[in-house]
PDB file of N, CA and C in Angstrom:
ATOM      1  N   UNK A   1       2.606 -30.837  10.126  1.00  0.00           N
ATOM      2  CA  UNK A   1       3.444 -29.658  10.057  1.00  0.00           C
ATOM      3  C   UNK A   1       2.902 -28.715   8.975  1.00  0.00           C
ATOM      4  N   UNK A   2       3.047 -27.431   9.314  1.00  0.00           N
ATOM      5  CA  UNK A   2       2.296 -26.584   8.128  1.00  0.00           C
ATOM      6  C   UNK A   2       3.361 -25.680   7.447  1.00  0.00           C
ATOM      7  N   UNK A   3       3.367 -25.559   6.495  1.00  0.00           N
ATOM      8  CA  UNK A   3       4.853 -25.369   5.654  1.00  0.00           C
ATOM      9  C   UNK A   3       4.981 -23.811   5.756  1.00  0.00           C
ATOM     10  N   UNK A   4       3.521 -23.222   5.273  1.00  0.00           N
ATOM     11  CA  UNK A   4       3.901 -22.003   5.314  1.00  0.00           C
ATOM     12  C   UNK A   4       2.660 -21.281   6.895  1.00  0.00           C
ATOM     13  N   UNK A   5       4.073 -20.286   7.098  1.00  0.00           N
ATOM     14  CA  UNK A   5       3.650 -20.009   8.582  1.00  0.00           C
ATOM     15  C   UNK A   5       2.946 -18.692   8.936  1.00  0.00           C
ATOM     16  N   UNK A   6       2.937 -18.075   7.984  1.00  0.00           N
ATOM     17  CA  UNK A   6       2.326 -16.552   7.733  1.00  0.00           C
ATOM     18  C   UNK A   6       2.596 -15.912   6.434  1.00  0.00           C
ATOM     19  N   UNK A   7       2.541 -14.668   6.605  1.00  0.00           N
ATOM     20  CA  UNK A   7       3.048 -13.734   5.255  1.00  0.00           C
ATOM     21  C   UNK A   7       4.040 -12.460   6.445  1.00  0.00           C
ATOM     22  N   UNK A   8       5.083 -12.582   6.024  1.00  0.00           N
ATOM     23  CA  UNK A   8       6.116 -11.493   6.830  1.00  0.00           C
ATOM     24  C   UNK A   8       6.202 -10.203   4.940  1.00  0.00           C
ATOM     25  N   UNK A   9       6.212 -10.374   4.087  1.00  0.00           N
ATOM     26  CA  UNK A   9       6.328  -9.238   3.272  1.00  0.00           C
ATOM     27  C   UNK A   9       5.043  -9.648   2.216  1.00  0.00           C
ATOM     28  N   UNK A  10       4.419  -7.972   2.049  1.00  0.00           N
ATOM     29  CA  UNK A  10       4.131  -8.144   0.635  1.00  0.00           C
ATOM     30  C   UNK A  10       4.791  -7.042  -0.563  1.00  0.00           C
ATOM     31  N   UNK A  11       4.887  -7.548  -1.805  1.00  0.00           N
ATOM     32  CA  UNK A  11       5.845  -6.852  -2.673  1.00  0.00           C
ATOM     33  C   UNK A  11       4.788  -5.741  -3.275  1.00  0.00           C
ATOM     34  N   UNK A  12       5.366  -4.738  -3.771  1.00  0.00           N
ATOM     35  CA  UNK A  12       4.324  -3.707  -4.760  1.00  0.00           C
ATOM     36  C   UNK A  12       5.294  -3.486  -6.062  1.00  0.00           C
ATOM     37  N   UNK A  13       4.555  -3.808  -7.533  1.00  0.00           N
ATOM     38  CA  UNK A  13       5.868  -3.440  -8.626  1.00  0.00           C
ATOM     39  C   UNK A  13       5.994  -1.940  -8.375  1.00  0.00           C
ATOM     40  N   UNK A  14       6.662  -1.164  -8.417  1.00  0.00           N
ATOM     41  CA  UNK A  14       6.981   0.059  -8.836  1.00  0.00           C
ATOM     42  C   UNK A  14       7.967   0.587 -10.266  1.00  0.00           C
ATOM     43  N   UNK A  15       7.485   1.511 -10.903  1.00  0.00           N
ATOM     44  CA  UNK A  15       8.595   1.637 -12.075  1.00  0.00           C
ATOM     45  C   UNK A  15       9.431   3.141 -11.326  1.00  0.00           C
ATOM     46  N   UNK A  16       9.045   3.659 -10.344  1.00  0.00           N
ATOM     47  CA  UNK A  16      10.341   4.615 -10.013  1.00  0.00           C
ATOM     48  C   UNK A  16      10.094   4.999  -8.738  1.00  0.00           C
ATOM     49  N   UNK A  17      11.238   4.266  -8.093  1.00  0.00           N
ATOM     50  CA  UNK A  17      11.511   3.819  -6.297  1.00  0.00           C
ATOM     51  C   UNK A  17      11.317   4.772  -5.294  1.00  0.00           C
ATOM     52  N   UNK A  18      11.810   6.011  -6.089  1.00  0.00           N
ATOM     53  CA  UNK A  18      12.071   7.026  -5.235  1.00  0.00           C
ATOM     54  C   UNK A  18      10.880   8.074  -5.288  1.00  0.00           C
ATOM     55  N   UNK A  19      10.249   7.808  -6.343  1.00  0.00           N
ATOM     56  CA  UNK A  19       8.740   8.406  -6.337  1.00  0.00           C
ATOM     57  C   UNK A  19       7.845   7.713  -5.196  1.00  0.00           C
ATOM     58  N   UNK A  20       7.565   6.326  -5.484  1.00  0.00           N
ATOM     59  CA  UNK A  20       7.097   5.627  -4.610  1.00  0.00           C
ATOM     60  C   UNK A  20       7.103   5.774  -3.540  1.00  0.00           C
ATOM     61  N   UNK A  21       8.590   6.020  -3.010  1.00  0.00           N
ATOM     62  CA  UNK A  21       8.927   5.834  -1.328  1.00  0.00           C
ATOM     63  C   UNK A  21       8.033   7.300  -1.304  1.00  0.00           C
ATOM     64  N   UNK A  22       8.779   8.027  -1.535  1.00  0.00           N
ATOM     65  CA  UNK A  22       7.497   9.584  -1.069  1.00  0.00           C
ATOM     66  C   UNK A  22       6.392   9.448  -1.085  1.00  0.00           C
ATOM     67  N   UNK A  23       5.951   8.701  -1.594  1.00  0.00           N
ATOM     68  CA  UNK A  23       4.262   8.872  -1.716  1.00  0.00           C
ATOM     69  C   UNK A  23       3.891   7.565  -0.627  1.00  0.00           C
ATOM     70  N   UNK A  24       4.258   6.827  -0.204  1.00  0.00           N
ATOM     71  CA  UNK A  24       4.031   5.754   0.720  1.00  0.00           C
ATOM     72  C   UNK A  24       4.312   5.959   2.185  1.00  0.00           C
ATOM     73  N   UNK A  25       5.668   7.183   2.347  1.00  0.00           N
ATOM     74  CA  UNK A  25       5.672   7.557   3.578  1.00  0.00           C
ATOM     75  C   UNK A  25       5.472   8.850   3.847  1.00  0.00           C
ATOM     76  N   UNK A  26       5.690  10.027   2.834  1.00  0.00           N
ATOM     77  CA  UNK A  26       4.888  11.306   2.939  1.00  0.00           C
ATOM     78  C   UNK A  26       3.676  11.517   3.021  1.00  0.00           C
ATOM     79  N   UNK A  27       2.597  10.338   1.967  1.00  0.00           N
ATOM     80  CA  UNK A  27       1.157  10.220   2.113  1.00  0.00           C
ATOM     81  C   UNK A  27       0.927   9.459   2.739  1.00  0.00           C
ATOM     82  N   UNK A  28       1.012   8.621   2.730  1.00  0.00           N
ATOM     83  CA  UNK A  28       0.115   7.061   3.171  1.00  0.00           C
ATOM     84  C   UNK A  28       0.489   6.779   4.766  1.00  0.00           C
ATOM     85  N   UNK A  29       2.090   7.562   4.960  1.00  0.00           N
ATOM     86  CA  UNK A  29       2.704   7.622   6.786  1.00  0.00           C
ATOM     87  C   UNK A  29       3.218   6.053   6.755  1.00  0.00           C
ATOM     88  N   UNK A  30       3.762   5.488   5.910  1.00  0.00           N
ATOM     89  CA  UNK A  30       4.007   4.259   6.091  1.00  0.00           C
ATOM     90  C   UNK A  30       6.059   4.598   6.768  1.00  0.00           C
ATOM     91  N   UNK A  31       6.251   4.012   7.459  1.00  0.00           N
ATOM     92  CA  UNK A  31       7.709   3.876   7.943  1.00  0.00           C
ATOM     93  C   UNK A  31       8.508   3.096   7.233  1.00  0.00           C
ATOM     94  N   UNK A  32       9.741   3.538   7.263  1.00  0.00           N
ATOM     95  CA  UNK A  32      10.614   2.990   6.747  1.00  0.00           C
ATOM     96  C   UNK A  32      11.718   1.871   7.526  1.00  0.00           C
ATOM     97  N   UNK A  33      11.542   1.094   7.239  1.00  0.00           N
ATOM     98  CA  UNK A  33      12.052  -0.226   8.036  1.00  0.00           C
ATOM     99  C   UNK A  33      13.937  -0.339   7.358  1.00  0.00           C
ATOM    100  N   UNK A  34      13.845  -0.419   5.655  1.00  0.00           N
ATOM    101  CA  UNK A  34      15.296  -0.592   5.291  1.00  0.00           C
ATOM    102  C   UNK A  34      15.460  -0.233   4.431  1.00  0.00           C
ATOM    103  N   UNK A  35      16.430   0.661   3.647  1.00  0.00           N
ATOM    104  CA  UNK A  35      16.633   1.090   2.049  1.00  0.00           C
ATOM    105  C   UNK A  35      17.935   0.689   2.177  1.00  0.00           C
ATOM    106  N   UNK A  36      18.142   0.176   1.073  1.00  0.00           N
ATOM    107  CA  UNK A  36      19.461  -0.224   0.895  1.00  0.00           C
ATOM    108  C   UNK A  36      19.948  -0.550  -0.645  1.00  0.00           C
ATOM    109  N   UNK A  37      20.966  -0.406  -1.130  1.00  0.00           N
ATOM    110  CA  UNK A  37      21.318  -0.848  -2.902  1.00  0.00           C
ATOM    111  C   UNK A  37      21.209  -1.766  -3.038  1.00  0.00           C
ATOM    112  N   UNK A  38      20.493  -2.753  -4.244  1.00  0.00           N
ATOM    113  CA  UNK A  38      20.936  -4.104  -4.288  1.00  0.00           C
ATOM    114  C   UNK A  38      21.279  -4.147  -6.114  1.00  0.00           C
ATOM    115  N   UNK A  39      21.303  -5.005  -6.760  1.00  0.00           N
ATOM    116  CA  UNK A  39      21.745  -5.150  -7.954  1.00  0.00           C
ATOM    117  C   UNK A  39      20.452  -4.492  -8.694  1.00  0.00           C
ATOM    118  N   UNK A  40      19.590  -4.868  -8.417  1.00  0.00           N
ATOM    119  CA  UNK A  40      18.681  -4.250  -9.600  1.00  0.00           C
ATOM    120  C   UNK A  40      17.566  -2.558  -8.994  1.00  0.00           C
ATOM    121  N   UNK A  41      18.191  -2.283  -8.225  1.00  0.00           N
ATOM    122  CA  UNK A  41      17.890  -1.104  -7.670  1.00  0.00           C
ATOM    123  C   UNK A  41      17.975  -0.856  -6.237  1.00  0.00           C
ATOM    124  N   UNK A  42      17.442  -0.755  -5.185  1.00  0.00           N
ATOM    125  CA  UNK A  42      17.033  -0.686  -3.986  1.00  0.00           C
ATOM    126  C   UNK A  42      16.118  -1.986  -3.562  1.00  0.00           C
ATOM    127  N   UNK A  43      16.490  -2.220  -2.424  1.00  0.00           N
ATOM    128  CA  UNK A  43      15.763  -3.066  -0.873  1.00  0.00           C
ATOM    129  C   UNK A  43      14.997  -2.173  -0.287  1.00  0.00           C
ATOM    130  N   UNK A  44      13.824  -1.859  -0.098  1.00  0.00           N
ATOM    131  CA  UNK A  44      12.675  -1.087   0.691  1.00  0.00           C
ATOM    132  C   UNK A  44      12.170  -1.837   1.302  1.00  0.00           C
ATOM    133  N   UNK A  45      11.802  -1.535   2.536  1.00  0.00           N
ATOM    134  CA  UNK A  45      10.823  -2.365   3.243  1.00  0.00           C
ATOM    135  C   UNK A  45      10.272  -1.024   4.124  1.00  0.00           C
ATOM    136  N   UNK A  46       9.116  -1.013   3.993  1.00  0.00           N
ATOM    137  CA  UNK A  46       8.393  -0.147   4.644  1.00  0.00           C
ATOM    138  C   UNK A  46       6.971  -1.107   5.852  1.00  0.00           C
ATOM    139  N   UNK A  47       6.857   0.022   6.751  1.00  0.00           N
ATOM    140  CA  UNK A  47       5.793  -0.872   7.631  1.00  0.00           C
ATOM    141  C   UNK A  47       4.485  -0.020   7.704  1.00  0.00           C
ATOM    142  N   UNK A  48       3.564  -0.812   7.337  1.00  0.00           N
ATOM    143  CA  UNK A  48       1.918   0.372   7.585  1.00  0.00           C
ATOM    144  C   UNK A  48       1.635   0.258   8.997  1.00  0.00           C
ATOM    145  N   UNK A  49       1.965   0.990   9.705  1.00  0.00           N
ATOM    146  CA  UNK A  49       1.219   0.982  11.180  1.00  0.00           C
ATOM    147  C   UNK A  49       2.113   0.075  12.265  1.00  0.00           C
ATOM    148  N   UNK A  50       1.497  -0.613  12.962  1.00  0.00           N
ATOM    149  CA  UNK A  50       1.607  -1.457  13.783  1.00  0.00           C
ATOM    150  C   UNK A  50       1.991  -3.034  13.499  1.00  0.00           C
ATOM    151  N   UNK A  51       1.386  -3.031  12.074  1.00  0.00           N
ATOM    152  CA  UNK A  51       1.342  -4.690  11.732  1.00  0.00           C
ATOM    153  C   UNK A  51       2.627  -5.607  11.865  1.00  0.00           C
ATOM    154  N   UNK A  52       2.104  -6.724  11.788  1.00  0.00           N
ATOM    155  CA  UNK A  52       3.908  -7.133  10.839  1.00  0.00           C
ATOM    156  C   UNK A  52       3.925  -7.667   9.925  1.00  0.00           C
ATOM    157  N   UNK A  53       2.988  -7.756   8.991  1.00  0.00           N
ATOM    158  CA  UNK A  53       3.362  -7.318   7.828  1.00  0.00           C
ATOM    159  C   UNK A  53       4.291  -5.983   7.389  1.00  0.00           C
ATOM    160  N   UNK A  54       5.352  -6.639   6.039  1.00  0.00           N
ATOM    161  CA  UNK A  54       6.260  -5.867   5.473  1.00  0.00           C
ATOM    162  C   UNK A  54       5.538  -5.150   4.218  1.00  0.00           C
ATOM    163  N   UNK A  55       5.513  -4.069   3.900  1.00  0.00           N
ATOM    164  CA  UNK A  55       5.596  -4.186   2.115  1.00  0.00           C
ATOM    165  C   UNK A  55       6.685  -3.675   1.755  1.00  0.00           C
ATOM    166  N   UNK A  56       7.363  -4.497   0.426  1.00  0.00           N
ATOM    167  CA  UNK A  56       8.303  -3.805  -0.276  1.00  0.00           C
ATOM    168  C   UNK A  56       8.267  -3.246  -2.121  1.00  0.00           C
ATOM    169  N   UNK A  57       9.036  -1.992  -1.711  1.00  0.00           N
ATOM    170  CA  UNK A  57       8.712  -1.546  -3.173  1.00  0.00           C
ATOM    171  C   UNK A  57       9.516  -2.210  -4.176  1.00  0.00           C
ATOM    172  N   UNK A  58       9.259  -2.807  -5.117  1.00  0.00           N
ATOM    173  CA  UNK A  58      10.084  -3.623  -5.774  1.00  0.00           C
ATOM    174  C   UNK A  58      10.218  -2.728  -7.046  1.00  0.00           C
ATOM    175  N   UNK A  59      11.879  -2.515  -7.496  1.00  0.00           N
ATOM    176  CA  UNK A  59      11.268  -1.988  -9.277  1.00  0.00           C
ATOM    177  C   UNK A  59      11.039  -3.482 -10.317  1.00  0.00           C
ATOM    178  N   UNK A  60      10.147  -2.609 -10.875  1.00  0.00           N
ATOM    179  CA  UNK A  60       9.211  -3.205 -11.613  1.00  0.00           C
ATOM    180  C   UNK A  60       9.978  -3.598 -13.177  1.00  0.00           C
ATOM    181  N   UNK A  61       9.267  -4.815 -13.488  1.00  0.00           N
ATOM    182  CA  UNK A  61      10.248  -5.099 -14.905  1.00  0.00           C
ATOM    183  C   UNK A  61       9.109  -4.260 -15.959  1.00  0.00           C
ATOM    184  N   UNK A  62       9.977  -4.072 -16.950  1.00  0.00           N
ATOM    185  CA  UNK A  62       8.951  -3.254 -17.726  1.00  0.00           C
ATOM    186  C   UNK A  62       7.932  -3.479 -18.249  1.00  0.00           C
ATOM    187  N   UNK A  63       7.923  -5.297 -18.557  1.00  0.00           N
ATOM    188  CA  UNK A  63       6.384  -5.598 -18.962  1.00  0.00           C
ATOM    189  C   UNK A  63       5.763  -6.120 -17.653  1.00  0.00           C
ATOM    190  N   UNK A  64       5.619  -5.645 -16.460  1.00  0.00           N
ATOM    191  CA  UNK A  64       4.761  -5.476 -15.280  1.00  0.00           C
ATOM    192  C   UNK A  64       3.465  -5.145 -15.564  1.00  0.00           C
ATOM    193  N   UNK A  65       2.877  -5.532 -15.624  1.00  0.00           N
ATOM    194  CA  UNK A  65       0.910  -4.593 -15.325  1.00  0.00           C
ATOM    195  C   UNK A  65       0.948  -4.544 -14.264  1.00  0.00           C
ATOM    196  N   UNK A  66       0.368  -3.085 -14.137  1.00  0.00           N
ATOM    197  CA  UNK A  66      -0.269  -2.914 -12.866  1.00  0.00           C
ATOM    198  C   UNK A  66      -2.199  -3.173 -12.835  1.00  0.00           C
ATOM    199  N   UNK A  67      -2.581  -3.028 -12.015  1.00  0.00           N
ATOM    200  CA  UNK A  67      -3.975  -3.079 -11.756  1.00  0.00           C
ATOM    201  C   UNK A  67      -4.295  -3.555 -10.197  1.00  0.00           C
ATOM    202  N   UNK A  68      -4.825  -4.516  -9.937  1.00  0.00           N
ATOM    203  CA  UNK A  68      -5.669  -4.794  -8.994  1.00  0.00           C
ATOM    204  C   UNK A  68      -4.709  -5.462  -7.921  1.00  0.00           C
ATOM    205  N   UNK A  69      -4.200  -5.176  -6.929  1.00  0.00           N
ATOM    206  CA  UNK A  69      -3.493  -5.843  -6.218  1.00  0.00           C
ATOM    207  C   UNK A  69      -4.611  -6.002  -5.579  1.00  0.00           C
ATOM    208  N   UNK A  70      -4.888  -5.261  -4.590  1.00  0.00           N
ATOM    209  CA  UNK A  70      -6.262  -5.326  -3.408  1.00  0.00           C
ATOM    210  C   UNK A  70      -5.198  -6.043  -2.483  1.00  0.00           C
ATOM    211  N   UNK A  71      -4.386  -5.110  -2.126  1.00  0.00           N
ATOM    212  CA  UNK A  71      -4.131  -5.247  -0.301  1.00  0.00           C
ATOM    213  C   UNK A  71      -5.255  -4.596   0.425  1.00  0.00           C
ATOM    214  N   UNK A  72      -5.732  -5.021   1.537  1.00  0.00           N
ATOM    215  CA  UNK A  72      -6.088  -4.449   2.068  1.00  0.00           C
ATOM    216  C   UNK A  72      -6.045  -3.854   3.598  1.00  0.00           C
ATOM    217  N   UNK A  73      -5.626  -2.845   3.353  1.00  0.00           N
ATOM    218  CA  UNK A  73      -5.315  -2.526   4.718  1.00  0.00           C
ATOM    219  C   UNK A  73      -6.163  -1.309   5.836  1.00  0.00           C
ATOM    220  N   UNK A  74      -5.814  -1.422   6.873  1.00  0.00           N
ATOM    221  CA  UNK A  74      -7.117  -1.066   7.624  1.00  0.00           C
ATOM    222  C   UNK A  74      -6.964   0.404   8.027  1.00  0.00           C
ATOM    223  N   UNK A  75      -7.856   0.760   8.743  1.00  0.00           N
ATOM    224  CA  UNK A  75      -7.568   2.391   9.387  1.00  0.00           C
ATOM    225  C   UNK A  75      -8.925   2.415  10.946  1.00  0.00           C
ATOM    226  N   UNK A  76      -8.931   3.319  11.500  1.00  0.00           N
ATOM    227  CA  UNK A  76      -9.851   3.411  12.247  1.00  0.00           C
ATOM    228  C   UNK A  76     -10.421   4.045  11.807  1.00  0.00           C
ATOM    229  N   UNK A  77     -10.990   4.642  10.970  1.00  0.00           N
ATOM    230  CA  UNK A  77     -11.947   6.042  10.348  1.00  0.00           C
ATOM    231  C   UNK A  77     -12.293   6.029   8.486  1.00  0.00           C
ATOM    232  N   UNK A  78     -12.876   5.145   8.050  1.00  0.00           N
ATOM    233  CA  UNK A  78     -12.728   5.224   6.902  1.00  0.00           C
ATOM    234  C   UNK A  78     -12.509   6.695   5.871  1.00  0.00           C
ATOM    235  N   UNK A  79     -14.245   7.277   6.826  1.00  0.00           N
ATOM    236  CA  UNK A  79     -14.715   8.578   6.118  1.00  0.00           C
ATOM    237  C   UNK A  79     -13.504   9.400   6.267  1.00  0.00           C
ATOM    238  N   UNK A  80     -12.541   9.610   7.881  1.00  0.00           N
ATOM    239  CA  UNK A  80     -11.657  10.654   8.083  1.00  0.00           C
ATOM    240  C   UNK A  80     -10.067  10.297   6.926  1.00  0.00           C
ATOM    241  N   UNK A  81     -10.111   9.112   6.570  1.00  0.00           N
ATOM    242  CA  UNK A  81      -9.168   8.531   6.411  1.00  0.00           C
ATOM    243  C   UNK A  81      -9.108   9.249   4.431  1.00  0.00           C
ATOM    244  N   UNK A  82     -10.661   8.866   3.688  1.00  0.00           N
ATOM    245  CA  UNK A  82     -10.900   9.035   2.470  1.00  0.00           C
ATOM    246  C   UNK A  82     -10.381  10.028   2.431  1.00  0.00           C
ATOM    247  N   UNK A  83     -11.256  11.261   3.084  1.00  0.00           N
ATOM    248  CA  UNK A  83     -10.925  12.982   3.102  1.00  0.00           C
ATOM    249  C   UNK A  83      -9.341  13.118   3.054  1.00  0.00           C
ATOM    250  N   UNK A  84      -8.684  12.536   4.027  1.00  0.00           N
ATOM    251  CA  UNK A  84      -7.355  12.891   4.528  1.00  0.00           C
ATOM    252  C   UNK A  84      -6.621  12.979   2.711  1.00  0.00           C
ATOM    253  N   UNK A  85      -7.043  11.452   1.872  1.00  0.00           N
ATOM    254  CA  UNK A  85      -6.056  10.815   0.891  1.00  0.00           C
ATOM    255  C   UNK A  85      -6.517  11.941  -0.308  1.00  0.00           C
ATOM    256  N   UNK A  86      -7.914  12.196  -0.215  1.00  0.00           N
ATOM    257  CA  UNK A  86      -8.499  12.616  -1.656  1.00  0.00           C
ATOM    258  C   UNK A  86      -8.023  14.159  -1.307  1.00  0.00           C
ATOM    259  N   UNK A  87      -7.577  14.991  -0.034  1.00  0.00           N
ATOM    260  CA  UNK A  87      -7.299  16.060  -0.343  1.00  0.00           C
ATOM    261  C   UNK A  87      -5.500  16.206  -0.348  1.00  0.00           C
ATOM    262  N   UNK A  88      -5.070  15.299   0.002  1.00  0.00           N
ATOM    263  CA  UNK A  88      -3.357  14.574  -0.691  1.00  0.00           C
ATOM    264  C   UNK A  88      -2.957  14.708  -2.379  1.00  0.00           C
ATOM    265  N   UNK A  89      -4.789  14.103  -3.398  1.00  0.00           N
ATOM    266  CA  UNK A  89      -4.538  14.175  -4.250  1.00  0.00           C
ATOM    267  C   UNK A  89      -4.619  12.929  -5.064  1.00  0.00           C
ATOM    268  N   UNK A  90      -4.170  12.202  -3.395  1.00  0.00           N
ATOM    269  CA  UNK A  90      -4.408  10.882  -4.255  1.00  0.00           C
ATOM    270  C   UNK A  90      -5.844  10.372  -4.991  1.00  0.00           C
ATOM    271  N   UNK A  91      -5.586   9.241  -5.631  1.00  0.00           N
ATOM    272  CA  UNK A  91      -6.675   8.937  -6.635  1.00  0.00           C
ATOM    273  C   UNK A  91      -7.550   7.580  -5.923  1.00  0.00           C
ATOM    274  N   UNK A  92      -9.028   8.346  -5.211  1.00  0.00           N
ATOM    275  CA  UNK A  92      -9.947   7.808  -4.267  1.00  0.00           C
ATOM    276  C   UNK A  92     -11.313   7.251  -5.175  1.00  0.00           C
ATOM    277  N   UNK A  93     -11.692   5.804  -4.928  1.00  0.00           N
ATOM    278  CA  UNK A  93     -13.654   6.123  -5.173  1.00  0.00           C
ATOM    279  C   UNK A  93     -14.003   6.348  -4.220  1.00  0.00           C
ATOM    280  N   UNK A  94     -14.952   6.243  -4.062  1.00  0.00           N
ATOM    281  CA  UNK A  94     -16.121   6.514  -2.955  1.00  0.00           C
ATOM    282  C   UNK A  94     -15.737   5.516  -1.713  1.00  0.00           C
ATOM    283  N   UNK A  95     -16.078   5.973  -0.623  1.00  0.00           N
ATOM    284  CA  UNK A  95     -16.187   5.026   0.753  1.00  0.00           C
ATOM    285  C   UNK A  95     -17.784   4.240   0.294  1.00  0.00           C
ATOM    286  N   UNK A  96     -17.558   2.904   0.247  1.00  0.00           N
ATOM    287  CA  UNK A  96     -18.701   2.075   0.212  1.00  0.00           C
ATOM    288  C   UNK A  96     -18.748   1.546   2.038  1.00  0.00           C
ATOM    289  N   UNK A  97     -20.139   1.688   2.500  1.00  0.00           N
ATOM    290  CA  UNK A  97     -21.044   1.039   3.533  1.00  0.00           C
ATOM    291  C   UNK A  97     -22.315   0.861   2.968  1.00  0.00           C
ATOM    292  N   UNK A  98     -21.974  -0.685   3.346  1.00  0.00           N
ATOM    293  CA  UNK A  98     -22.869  -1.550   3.132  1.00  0.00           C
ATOM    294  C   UNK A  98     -23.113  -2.103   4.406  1.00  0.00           C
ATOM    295  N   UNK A  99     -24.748  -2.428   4.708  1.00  0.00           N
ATOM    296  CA  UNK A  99     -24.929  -3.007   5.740  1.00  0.00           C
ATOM    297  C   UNK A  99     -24.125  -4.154   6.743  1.00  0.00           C
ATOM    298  N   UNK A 100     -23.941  -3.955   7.602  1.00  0.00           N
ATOM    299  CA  UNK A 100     -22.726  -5.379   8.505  1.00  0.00           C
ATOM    300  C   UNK A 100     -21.495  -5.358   7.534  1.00  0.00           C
ATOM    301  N   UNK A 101     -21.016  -4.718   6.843  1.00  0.00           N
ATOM    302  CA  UNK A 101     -19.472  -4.542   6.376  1.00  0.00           C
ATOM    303  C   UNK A 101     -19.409  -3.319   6.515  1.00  0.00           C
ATOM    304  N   UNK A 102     -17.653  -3.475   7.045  1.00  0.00           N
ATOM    305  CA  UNK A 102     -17.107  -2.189   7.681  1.00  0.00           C
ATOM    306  C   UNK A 102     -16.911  -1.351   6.537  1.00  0.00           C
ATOM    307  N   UNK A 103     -16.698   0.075   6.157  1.00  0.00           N
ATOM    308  CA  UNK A 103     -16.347   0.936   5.934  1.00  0.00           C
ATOM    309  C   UNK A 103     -15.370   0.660   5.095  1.00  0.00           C
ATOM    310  N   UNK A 104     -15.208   1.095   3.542  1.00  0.00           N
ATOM    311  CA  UNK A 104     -14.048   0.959   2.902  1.00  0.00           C
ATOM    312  C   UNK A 104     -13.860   1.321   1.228  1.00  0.00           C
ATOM    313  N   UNK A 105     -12.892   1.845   1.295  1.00  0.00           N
ATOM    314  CA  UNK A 105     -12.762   2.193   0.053  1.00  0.00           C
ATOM    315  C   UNK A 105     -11.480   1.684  -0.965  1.00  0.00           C
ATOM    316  N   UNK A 106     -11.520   1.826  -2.603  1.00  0.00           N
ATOM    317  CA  UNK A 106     -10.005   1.886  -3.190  1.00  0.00           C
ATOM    318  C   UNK A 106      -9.205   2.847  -3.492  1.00  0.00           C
ATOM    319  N   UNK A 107      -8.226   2.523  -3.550  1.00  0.00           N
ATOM    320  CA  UNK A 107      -7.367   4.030  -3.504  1.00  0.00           C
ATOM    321  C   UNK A 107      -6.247   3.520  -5.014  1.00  0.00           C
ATOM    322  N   UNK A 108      -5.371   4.485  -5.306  1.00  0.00           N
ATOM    323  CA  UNK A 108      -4.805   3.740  -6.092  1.00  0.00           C
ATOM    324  C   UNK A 108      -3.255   4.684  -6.036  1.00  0.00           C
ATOM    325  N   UNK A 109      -2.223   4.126  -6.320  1.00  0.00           N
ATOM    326  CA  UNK A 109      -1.061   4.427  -5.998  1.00  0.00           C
ATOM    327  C   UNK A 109      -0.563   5.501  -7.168  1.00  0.00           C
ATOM    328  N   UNK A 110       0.878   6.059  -7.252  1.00  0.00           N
ATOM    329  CA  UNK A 110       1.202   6.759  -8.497  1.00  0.00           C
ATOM    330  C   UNK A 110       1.660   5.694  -9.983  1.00  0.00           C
ATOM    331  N   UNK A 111       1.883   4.454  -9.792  1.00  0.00           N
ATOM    332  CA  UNK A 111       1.920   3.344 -10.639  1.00  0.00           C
ATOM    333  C   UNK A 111       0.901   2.763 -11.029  1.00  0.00           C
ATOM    334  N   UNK A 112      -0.109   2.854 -10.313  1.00  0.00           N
ATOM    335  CA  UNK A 112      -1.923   2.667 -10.335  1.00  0.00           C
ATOM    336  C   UNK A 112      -1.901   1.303 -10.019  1.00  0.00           C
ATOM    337  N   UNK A 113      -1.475   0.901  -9.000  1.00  0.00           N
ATOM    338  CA  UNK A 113      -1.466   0.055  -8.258  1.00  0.00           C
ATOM    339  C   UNK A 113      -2.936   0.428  -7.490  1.00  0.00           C
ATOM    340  N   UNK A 114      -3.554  -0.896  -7.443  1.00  0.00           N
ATOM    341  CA  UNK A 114      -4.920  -0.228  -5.714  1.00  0.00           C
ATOM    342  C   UNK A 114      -5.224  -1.366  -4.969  1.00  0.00           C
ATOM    343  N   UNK A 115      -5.618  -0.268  -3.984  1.00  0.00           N
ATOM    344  CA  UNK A 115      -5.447  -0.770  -2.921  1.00  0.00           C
ATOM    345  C   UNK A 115      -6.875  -0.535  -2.058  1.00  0.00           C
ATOM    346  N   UNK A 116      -7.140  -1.438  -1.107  1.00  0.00           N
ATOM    347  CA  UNK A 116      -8.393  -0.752  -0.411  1.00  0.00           C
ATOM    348  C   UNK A 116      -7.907  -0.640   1.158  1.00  0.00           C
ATOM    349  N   UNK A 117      -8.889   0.276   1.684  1.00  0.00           N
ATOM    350  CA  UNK A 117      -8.824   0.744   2.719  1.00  0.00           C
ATOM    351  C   UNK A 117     -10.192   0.587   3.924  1.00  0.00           C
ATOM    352  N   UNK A 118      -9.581  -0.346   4.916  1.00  0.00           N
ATOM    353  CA  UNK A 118     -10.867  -0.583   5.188  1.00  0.00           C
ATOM    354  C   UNK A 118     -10.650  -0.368   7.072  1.00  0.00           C
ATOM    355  N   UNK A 119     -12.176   0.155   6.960  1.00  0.00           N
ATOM    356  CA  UNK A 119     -12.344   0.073   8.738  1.00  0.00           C
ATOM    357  C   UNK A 119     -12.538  -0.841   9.742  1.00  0.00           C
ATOM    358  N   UNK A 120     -11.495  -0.871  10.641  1.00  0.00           N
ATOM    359  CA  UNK A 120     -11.407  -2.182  11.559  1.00  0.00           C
ATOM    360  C   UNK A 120     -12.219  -2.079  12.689  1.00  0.00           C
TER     361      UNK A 120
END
């Protein structure tokens, strides 16, 4: 028997919810699955695309670091995809191609959370 059966959510810290949500579904086009009150702020669950994977914005305790999550999530177009984020504003490196690996870059959130973006 195998205990664990997938991943249905992943969490992101955030220190302010409502910044976040805008920038995850105004930029990034991610949908909104559930907002709701709970004791220590809001329930978010947002969906990137098609997947089923969840992510949720979690607020963040104050001694949180942010840095390197490295979700990575996909797109069909790396190059169209970079352009789209870096003229958003958001904070892009470079699209790396490298031989026999797809297309992909990091991006990084308004909490500086990052993330990469890669071509499927």
């Amino acid at each position: 028997m195998s205990v664990i059966t997938g991943i249905r959510t992943v969490s992101v810290p955030v220190s302010d919810q409502e910044q976040a949500l805008r920038f995850y579904v105004d930029t990034l086009g991610f949908t909104v699955l559930r907002d709701g009150p709970i004791p220590t702020g809001r329930w978010i669950e947002l969906a990137p695309g098609s997947d089923d994977v969840v992510v949720t914005l979690d607020q963040a305790a104050p001694d949180v670091t942010r840095g390197s999550i490295m979700i990575r999530f996909t797109t069909d177009d790396a190059t169209a995809a970079h352009a789209a984020l870096t003229e958003a504003g958001v904070d892009t490196d470079e699209v790396l191609a490298w031989p026999g690996v797809p297309p992909m870059f990091a991006f990084r959130d308004p909490d500086g959370n990052v993330f990469s973006l890669t071509e499927s």
